[in-house]
C-alpha atoms as a PDB file:
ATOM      1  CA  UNK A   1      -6.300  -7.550  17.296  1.00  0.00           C
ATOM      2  CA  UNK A   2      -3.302  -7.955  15.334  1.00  0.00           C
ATOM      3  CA  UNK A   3      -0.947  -4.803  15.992  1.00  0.00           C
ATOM      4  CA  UNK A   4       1.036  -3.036  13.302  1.00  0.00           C
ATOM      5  CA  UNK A   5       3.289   0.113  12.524  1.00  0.00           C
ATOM      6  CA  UNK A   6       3.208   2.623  10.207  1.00  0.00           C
ATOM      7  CA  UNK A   7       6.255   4.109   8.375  1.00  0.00           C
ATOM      8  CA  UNK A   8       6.272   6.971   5.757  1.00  0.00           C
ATOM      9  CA  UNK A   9       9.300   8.478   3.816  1.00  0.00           C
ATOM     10  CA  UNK A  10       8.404  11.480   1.763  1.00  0.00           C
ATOM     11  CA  UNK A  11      10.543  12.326  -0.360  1.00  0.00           C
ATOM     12  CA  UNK A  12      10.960  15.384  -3.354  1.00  0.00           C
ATOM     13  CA  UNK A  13       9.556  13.145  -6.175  1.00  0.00           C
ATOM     14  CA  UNK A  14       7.734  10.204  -4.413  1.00  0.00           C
ATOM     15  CA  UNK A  15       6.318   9.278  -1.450  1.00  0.00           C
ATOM     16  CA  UNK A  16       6.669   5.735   0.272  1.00  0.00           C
ATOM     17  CA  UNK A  17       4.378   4.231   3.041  1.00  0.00           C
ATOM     18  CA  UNK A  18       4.354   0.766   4.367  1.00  0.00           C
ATOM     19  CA  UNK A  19       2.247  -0.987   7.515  1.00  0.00           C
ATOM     20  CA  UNK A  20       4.088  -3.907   9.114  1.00  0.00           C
ATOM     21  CA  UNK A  21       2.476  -6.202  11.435  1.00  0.00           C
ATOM     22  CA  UNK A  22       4.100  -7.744  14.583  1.00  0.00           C
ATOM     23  CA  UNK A  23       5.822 -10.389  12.636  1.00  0.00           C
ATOM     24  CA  UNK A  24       8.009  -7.042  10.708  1.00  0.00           C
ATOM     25  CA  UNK A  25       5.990  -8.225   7.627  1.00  0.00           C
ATOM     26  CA  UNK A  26       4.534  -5.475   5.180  1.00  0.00           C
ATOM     27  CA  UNK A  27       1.123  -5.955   5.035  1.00  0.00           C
ATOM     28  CA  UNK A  28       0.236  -2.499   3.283  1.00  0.00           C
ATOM     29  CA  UNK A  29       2.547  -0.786   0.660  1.00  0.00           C
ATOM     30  CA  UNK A  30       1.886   2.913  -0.813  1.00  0.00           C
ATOM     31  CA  UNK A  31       4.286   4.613  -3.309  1.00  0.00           C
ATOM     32  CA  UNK A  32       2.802   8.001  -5.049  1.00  0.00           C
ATOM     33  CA  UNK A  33       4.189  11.145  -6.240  1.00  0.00           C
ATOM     34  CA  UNK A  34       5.069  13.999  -3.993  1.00  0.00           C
ATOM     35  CA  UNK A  35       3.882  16.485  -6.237  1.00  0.00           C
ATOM     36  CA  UNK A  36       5.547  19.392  -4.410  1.00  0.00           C
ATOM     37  CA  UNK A  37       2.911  19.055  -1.756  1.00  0.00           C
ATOM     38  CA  UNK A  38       4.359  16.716   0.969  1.00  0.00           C
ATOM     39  CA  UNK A  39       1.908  17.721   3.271  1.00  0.00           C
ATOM     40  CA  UNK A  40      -1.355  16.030   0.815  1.00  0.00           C
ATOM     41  CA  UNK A  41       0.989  13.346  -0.132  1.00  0.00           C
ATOM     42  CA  UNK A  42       1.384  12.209   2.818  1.00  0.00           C
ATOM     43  CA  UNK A  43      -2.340  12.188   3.341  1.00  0.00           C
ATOM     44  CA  UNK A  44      -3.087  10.165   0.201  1.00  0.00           C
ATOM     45  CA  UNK A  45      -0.385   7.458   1.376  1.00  0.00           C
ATOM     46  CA  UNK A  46      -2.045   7.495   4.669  1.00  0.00           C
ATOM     47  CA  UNK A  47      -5.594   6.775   2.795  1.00  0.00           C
ATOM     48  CA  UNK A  48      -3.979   4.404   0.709  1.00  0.00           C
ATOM     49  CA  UNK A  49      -2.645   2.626   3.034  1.00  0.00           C
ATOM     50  CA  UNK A  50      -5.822   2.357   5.051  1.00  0.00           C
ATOM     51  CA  UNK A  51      -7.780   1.107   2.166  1.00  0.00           C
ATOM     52  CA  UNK A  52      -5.534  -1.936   2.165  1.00  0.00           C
ATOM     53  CA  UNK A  53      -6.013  -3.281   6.048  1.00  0.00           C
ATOM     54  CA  UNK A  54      -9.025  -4.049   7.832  1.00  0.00           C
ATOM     55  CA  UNK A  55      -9.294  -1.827  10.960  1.00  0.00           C
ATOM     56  CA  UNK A  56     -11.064  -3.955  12.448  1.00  0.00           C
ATOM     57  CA  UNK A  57      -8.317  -6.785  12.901  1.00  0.00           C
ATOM     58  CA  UNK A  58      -5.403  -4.555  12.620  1.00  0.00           C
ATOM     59  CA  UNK A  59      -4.377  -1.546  14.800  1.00  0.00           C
ATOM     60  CA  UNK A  60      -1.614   0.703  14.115  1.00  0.00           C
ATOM     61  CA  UNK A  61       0.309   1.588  17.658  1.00  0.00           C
ATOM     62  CA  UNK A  62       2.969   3.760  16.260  1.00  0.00           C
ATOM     63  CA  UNK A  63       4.096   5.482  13.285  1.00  0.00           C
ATOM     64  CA  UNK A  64       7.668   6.377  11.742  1.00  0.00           C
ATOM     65  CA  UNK A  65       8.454   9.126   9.403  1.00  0.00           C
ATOM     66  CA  UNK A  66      11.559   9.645   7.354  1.00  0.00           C
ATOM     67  CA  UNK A  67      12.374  11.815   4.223  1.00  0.00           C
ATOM     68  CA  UNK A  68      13.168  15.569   3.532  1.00  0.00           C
ATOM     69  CA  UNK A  69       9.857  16.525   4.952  1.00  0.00           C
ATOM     70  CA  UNK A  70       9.719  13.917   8.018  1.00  0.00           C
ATOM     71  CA  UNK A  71       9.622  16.703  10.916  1.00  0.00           C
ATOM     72  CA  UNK A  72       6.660  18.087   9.237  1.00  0.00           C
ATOM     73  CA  UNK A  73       4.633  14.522   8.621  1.00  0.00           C
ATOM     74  CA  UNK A  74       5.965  13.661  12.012  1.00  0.00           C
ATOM     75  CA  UNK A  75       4.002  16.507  13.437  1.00  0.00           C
ATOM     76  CA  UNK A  76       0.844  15.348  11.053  1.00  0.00           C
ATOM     77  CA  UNK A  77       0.447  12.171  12.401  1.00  0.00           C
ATOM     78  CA  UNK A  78       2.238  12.417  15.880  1.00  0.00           C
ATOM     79  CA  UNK A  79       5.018  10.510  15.076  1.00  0.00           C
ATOM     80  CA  UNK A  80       6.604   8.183  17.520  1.00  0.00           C
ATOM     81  CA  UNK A  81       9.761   8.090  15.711  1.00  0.00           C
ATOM     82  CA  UNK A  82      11.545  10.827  13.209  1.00  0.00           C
ATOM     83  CA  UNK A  83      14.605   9.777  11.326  1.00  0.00           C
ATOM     84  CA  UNK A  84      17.218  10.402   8.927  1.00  0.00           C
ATOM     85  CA  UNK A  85      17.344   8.660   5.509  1.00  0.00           C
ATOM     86  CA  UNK A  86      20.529   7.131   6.764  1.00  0.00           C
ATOM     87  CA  UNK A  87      18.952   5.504   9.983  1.00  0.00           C
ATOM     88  CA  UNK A  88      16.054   3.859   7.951  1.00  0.00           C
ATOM     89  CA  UNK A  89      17.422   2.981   5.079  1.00  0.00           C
ATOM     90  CA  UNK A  90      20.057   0.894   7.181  1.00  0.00           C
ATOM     91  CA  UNK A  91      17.834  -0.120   9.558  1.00  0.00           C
ATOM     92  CA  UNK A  92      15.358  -1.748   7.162  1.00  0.00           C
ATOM     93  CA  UNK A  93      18.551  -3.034   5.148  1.00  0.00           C
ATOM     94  CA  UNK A  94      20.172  -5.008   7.960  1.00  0.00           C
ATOM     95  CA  UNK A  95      16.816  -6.655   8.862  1.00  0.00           C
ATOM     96  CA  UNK A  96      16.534  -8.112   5.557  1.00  0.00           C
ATOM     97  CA  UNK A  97      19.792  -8.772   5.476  1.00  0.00           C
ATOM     98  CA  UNK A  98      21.773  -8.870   8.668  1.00  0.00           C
ATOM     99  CA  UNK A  99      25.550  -9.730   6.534  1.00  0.00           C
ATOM    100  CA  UNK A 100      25.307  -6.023   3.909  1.00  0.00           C
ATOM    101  CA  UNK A 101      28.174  -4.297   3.743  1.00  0.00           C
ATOM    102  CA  UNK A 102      27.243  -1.494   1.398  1.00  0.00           C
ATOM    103  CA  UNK A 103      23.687  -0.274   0.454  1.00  0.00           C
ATOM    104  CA  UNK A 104      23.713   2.006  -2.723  1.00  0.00           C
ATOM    105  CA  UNK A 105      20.199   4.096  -3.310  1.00  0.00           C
ATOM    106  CA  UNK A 106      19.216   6.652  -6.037  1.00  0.00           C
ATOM    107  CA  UNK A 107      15.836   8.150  -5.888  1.00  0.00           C
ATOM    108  CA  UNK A 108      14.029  10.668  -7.992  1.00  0.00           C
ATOM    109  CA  UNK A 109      16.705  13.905  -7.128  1.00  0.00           C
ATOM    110  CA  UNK A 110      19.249  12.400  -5.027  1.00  0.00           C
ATOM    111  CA  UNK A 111      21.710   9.314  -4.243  1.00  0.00           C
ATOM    112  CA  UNK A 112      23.518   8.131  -1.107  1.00  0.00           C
ATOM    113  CA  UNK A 113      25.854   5.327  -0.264  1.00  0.00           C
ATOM    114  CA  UNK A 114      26.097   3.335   3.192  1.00  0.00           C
ATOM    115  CA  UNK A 115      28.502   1.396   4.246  1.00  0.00           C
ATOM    116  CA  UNK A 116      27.629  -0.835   7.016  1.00  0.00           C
ATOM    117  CA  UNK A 117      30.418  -2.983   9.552  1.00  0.00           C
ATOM    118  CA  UNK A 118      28.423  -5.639  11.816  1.00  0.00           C
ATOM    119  CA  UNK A 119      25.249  -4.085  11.298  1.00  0.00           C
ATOM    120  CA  UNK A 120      25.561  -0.742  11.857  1.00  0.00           C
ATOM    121  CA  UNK A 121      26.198   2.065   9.629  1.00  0.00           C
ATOM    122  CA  UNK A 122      29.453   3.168  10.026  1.00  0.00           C
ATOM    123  CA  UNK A 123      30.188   6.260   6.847  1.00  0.00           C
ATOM    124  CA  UNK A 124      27.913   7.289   4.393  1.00  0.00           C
ATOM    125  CA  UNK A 125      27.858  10.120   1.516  1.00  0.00           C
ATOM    126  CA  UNK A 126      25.035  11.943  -0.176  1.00  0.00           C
ATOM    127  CA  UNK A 127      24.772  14.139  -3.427  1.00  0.00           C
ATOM    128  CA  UNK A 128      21.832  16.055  -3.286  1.00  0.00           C
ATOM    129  CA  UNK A 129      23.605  18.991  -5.810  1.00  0.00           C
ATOM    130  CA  UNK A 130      23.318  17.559  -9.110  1.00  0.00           C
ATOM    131  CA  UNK A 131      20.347  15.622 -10.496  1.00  0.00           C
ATOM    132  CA  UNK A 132      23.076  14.003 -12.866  1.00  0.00           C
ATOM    133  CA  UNK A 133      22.906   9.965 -12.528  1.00  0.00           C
ATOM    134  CA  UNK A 134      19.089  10.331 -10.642  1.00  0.00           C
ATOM    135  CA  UNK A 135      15.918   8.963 -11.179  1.00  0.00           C
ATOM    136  CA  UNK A 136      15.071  12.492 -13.145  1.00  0.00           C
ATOM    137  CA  UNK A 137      18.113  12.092 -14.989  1.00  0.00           C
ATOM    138  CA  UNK A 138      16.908   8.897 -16.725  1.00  0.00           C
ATOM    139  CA  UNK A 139      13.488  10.039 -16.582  1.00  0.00           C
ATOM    140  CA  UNK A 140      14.757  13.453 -18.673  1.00  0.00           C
ATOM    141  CA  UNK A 141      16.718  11.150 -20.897  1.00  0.00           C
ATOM    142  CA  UNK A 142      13.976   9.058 -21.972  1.00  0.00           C
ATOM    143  CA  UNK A 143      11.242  11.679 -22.723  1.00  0.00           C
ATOM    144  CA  UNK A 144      14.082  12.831 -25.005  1.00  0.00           C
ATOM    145  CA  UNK A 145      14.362   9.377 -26.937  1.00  0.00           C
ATOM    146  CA  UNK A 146      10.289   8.900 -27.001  1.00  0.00           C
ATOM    147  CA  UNK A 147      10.647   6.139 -24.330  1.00  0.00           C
ATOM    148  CA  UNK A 148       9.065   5.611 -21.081  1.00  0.00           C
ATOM    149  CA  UNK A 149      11.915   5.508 -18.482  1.00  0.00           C
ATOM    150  CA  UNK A 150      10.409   1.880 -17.330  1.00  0.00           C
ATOM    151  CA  UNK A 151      11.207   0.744 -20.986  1.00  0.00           C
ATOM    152  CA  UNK A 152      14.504   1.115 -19.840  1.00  0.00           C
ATOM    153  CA  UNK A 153      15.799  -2.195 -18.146  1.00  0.00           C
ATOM    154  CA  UNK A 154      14.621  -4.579 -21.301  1.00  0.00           C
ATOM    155  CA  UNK A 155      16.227  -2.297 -23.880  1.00  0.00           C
ATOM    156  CA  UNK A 156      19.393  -1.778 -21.868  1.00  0.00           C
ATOM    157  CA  UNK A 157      19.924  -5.715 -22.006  1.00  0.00           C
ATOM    158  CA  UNK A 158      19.419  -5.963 -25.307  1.00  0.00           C
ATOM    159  CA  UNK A 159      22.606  -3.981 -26.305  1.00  0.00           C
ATOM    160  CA  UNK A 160      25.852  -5.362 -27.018  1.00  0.00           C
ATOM    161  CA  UNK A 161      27.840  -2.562 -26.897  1.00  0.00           C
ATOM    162  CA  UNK A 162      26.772   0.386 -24.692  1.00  0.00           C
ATOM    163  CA  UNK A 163      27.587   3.641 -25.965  1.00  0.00           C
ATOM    164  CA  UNK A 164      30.173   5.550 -23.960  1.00  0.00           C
ATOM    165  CA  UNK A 165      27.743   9.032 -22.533  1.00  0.00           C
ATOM    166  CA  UNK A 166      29.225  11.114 -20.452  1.00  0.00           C
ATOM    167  CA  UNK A 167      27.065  11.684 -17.086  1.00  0.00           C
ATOM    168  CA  UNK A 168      28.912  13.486 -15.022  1.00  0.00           C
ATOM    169  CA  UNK A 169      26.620  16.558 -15.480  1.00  0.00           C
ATOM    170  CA  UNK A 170      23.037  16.582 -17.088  1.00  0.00           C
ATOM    171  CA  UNK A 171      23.986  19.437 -19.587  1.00  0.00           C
ATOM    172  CA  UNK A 172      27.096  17.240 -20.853  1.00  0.00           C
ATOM    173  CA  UNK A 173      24.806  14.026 -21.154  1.00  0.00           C
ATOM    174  CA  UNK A 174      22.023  15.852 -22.595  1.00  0.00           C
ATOM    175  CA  UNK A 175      24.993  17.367 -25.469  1.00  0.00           C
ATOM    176  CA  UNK A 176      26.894  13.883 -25.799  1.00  0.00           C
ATOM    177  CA  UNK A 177      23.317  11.980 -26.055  1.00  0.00           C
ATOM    178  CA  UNK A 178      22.493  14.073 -29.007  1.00  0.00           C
ATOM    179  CA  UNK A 179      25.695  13.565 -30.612  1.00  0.00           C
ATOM    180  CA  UNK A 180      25.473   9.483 -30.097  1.00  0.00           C
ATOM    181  CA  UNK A 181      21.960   9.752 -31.934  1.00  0.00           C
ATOM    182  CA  UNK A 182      23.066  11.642 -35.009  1.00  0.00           C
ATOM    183  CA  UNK A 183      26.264   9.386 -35.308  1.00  0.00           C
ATOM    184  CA  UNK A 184      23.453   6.478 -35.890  1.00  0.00           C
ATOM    185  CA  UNK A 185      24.363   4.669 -32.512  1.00  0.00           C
ATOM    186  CA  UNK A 186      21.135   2.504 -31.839  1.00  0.00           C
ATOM    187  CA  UNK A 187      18.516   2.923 -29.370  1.00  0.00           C
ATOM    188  CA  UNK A 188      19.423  -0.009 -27.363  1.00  0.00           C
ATOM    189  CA  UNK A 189      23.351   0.727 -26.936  1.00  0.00           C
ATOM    190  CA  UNK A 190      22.524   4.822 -26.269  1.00  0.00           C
ATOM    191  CA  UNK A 191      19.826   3.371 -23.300  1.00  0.00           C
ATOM    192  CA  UNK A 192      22.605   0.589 -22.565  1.00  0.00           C
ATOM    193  CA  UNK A 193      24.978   4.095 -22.872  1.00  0.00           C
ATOM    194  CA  UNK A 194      22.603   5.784 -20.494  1.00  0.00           C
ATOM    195  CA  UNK A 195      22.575   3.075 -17.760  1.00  0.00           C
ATOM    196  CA  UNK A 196      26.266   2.325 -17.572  1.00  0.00           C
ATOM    197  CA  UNK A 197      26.700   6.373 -17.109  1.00  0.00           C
ATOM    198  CA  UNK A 198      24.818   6.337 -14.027  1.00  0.00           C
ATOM    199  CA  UNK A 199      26.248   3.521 -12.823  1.00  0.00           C
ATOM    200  CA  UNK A 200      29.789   4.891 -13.833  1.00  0.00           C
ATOM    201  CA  UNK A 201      28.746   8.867 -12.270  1.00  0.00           C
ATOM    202  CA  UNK A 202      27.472   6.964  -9.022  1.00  0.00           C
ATOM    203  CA  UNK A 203      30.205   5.274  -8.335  1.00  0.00           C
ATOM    204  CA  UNK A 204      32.602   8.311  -9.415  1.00  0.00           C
ATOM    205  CA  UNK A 205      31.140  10.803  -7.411  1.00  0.00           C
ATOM    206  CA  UNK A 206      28.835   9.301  -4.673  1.00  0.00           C
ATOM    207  CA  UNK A 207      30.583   6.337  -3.933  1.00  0.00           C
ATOM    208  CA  UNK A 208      34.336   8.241  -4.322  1.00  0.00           C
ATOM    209  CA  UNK A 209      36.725   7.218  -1.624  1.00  0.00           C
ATOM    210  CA  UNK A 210      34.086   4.656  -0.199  1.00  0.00           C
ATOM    211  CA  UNK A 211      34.714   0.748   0.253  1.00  0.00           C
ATOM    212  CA  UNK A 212      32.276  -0.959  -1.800  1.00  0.00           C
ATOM    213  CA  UNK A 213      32.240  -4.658  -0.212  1.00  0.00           C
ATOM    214  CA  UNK A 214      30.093  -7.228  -0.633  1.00  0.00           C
ATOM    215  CA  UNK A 215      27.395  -8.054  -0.227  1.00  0.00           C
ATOM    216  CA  UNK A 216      25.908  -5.106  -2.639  1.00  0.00           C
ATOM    217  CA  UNK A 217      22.239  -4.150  -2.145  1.00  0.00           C
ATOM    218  CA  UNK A 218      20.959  -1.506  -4.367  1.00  0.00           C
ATOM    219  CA  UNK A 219      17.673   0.539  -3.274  1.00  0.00           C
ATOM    220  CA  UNK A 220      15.325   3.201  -4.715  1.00  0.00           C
ATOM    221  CA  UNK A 221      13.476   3.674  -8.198  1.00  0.00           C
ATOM    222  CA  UNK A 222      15.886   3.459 -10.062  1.00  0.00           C
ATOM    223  CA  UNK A 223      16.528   0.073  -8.893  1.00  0.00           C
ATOM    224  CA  UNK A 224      13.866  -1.562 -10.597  1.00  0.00           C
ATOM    225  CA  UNK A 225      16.032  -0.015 -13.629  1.00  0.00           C
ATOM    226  CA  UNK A 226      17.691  -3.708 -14.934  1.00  0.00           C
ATOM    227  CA  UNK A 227      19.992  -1.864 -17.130  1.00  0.00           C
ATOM    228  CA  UNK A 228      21.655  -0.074 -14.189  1.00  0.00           C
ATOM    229  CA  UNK A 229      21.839  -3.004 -12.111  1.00  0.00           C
ATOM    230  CA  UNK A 230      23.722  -4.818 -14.786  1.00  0.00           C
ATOM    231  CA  UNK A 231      25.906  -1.908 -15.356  1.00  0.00           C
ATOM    232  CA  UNK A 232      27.083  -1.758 -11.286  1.00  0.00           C
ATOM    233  CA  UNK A 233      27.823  -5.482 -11.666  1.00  0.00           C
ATOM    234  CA  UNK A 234      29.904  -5.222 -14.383  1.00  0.00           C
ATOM    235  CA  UNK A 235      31.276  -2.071 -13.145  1.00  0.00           C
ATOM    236  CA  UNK A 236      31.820  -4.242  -9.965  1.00  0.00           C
ATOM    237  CA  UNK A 237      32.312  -7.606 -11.238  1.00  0.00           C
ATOM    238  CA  UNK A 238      30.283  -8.578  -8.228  1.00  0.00           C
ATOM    239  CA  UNK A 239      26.249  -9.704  -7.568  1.00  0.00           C
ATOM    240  CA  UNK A 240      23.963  -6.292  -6.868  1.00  0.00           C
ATOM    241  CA  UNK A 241      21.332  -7.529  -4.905  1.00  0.00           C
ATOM    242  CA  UNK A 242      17.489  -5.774  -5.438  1.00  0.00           C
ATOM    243  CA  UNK A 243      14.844  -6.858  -3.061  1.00  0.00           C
ATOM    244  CA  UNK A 244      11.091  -6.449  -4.406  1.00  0.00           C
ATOM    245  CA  UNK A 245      10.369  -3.169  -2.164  1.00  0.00           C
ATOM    246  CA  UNK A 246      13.671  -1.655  -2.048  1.00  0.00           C
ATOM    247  CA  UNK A 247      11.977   1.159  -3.042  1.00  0.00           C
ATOM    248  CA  UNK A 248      10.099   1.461  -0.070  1.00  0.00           C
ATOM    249  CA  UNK A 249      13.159   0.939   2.385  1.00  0.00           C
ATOM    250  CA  UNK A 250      13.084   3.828   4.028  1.00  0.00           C
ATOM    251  CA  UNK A 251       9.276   3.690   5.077  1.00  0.00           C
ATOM    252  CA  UNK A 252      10.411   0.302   6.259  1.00  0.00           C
ATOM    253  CA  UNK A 253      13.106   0.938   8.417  1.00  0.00           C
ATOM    254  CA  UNK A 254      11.093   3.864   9.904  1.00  0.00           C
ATOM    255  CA  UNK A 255       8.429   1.210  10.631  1.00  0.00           C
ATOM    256  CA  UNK A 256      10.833  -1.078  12.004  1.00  0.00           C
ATOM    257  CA  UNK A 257      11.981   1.829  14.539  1.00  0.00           C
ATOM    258  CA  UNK A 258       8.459   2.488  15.374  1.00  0.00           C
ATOM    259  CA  UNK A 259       7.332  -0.727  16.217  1.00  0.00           C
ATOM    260  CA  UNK A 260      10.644  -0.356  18.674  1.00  0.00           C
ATOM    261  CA  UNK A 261       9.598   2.266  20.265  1.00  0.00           C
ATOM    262  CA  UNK A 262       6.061   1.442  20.372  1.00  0.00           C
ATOM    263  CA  UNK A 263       6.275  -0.069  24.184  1.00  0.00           C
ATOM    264  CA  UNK A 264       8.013   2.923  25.632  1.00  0.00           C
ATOM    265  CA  UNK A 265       5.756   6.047  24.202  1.00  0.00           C
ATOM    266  CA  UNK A 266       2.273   6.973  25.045  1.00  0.00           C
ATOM    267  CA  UNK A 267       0.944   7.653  21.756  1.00  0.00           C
ATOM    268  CA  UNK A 268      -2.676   6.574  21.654  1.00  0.00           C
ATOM    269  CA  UNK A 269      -3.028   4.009  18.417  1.00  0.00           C
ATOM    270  CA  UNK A 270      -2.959   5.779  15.082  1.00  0.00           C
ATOM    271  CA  UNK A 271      -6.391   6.056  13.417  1.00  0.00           C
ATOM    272  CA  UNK A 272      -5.777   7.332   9.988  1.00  0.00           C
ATOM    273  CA  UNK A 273      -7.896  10.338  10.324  1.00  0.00           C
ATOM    274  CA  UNK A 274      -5.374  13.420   9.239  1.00  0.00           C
ATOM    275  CA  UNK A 275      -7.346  13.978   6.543  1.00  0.00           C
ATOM    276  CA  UNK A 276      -9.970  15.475   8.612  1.00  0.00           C
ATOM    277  CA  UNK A 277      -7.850  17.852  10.271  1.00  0.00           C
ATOM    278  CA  UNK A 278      -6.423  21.157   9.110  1.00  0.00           C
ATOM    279  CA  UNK A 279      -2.337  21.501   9.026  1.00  0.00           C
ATOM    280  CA  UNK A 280      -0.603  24.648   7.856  1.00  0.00           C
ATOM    281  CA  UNK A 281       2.867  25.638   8.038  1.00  0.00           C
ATOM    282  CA  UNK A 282       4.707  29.393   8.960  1.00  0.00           C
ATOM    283  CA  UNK A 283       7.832  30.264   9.086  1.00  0.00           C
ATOM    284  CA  UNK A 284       8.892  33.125  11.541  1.00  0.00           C
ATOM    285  CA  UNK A 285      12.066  34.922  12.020  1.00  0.00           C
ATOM    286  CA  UNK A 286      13.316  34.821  15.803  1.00  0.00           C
ATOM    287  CA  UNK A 287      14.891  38.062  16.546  1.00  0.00           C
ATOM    288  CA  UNK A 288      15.997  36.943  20.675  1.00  0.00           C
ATOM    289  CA  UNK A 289      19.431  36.909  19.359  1.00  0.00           C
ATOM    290  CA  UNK A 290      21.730  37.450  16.342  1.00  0.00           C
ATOM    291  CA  UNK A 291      21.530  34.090  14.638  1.00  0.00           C
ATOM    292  CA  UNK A 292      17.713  34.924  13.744  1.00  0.00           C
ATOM    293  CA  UNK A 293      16.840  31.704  12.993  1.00  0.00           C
ATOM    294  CA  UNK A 294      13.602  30.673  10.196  1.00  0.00           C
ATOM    295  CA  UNK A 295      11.544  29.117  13.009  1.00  0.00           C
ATOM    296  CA  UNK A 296       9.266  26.712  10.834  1.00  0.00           C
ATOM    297  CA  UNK A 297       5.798  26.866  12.588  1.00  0.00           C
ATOM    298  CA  UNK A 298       2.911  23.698  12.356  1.00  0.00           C
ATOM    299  CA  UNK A 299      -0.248  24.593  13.230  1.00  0.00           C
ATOM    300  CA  UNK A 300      -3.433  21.814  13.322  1.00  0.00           C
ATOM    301  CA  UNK A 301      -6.516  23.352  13.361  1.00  0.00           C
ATOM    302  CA  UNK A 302      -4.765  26.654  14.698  1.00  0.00           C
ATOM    303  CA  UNK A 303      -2.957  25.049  17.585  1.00  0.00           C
ATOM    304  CA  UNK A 304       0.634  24.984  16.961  1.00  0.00           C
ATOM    305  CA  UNK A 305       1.819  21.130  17.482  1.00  0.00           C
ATOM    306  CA  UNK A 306       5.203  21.577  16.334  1.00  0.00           C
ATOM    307  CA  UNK A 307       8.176  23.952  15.553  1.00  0.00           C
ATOM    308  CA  UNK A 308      11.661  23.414  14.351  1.00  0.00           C
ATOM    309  CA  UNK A 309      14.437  25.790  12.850  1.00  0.00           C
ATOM    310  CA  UNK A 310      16.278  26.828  15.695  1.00  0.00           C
ATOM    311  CA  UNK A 311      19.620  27.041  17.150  1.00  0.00           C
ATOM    312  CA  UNK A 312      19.552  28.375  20.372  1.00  0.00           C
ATOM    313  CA  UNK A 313      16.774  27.731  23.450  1.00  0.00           C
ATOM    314  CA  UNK A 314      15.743  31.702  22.921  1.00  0.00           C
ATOM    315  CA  UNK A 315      14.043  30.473  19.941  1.00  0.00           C
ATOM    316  CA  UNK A 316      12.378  27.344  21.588  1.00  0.00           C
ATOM    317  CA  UNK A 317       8.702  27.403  20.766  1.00  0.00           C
ATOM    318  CA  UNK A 318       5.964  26.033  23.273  1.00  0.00           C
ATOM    319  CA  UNK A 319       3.416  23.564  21.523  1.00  0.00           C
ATOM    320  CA  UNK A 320       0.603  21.797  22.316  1.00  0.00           C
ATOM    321  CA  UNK A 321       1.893  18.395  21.720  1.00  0.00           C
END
C-alpha cells in the first residue's frame, strides 16, 4: 500500500487540491472554482481527487489545508496540518527549488510576495484591498475586449509596442483602457498594455520596498498568463521561472507539511467520505468579557468539531474532536 497526503488550498475564486505519494510526487491534481461556497468546493476537490487514485493501492495518512477558509476545511476533513498561505506556498517552493530567493503569486483576488534567505521565508507582503493587477482584473479586462482571459499570453507576445494602461486602480484601467481603444491602439499592444500594467502595479505596490533577487519564481493563475511573465522579465531584466502546477503550490506545500507530520499525529487514514456527512457553520457572540468576540461554530452532523474566533480562554469552546 503505497501511502500518500492530501493538501487543499481554498481560496475566494478557486480551489486547489493535490495527493502526493511518499516519493513528494503529485499523483492527483484538482483545481475548480470556489463559487462562494468553500465548504462544497472543497468537497468536489475531495471527489475529484479520489476519482484519480486507486484506493486500493494508495492510502491517504494525512491531510493539509491552506487558504482563506483552511480552519473551516481543516475541521471537514480533520486536518493534520492548518497553514498560512505564506507557510505553503514557501514550503512547496523551496522543495522544488531549494536556491529561490523570491516567489511572486497573484491569484483570482489577491497577490503576495516572499522573499526567502537559505530556505526559509524571511518577509513577505500581501494586498488583499484592491483587485487591481489580479486574476479578476485581467479576467474583467478581457470580457471587456470580447476575449477569453486565456487568449491572453499569445496575443500579449504578439505586440510590439505595449500600450502604456494605467493599473494602479481598476476604475483608472477600466477609464484609460477605453481611451487606448478609441485612439485605434490594437488589440495586441492594449492586451500587451494590460499585462505589462500588472506586472508594473505588482511590483509597485506588492513588491514596494522588497528585494527582488534571483532566482524569480512566479505562482498562481495568472501565471500561466505568458504576457505577464514576459512583462516581469523585462520589468526585471532577469529569468521568471513558472513550474507546470504553480498554481497548485499552496495545496502542495500543505501536502508536503502533512506528510511531515503524518508520523507524529493519530489521525486514522483519510477516506474521502465528507461528502456523506453534514457540516454547518454558526457564528456566536461571546459575551464572558468585553472583547465579545464572533466565535465561528462547526458543527458535523450536530456535534460541534471545531470553533475559532476568539481572543481570550473565556471564549474557548469544548469540541468533540
Amino acid at each position: 500500500m503505497t501511502e500518500a497526503y492530501l493538501g487543499i488550498d481554498t481560496g475566494s475564486i478557486s480551489t486547489k487540491g493535490v495527493v502526493i505519494d511518499e516519493d513528494r510526487t503529485i499523483v492527483a491534481r484538482s483545481y475548480l472554482w470556489t463559487e462562494g461556497n468553500p465548504m462544497q468546493a472543497a468537497r468536489r476537490v475531495i471527489e475529484d481527487l479520489g476519482s484519480q487514485i486507486d484506493h486500493g493501492t494508495v492510502q491517504v495518512q494525512a491531510v493539509g489545508t491552506t487558504g482563506s477558509a483552511r480552519r473551516l476545511v481543516g475541521a471537514m476533513t480533520d486536518a493534520a496540518v492548518v497553514k498560512n498561505e505564506i507557510t505553503t506556498h514557501a514550503v512547496g517552493t523551496t522543495y522544488l527549488h531549494p536556491d529561490v530567493r523570491t516567489i511572486f503569486e497573484i491569484g483570482g483576488q489577491d497577490s503576495k510576495i516572499i522573499c526567502v534567505e537559505g530556505g526559509i521565508a524571511v518577509d513577505y507582503a500581501m494586498n488583499t484591498l484592491c483587485a487591481a493587477g489580479t486574476g479578476a482584473f485581467l479576467s474583467s479586462q478581457a470580457h471587456r475586449l470580447g476575449l477569453e482571459v486565456e487568449q491572453f499570453g499569445d496575443i500579449a507576445l504578439a505586440s510590439k509596442r505595449p500600450a502604456n494602461i494605467a493599473a494602479r486602480c481598476t476604475v483608472f484601467a477600466e477609464s484609460d483602457l477605453v481611451h487606448k481603444i478609441q485612439m485605434g491602439y490594437s488589440r495586441e499592444d492594449i492586451v500587451a498594455g494590460l499585462c505589462k500594467a500588472v506586472a508594473s502595479n505588482y511590483l509597485n505596490n506588492v513588491g514596494k520596498g522588497k528585494k527582488v533577487a534571483a532566482p524569480v519564481v512566479f505562482q498562481g493563475g495568472v501565471s500561466k498568463n505568458a504576457g505577464v511573465v514576459r512583462a516581469f522579465e523585462d520589468a526585471l531584466g532577469m529569468e521568471v521561472l513558472v513550474d507546470a502546477d504553480g498554481h497548485l503550490m499552496g495545496a502542495f506545500g500543505a501536502a508536503l507539511l502533512a506528510a511531515d507530520a503524518a508520523p507524529t499525529t493519530a489521525t486514522k487514514p483519510f477516506d474521502f467520505d465528507v461528502a456523506e456527512f453534514e457540516f454547518k457553520t454558526r457564528e456566536i457572540e461571546c459575551g464572558k468579557c468585553t472583547n465579545h468576540c464572533e466565535v465561528i461554530c462547526v458543527y458535523r452532523d450536530g456535534e460541534i468539531i471545531d470553533a475559532w474566533g476568539n481572543r481570550c480562554e473565556k471564549g474557548a469552546v469544548k469540541t468533540a474532536r
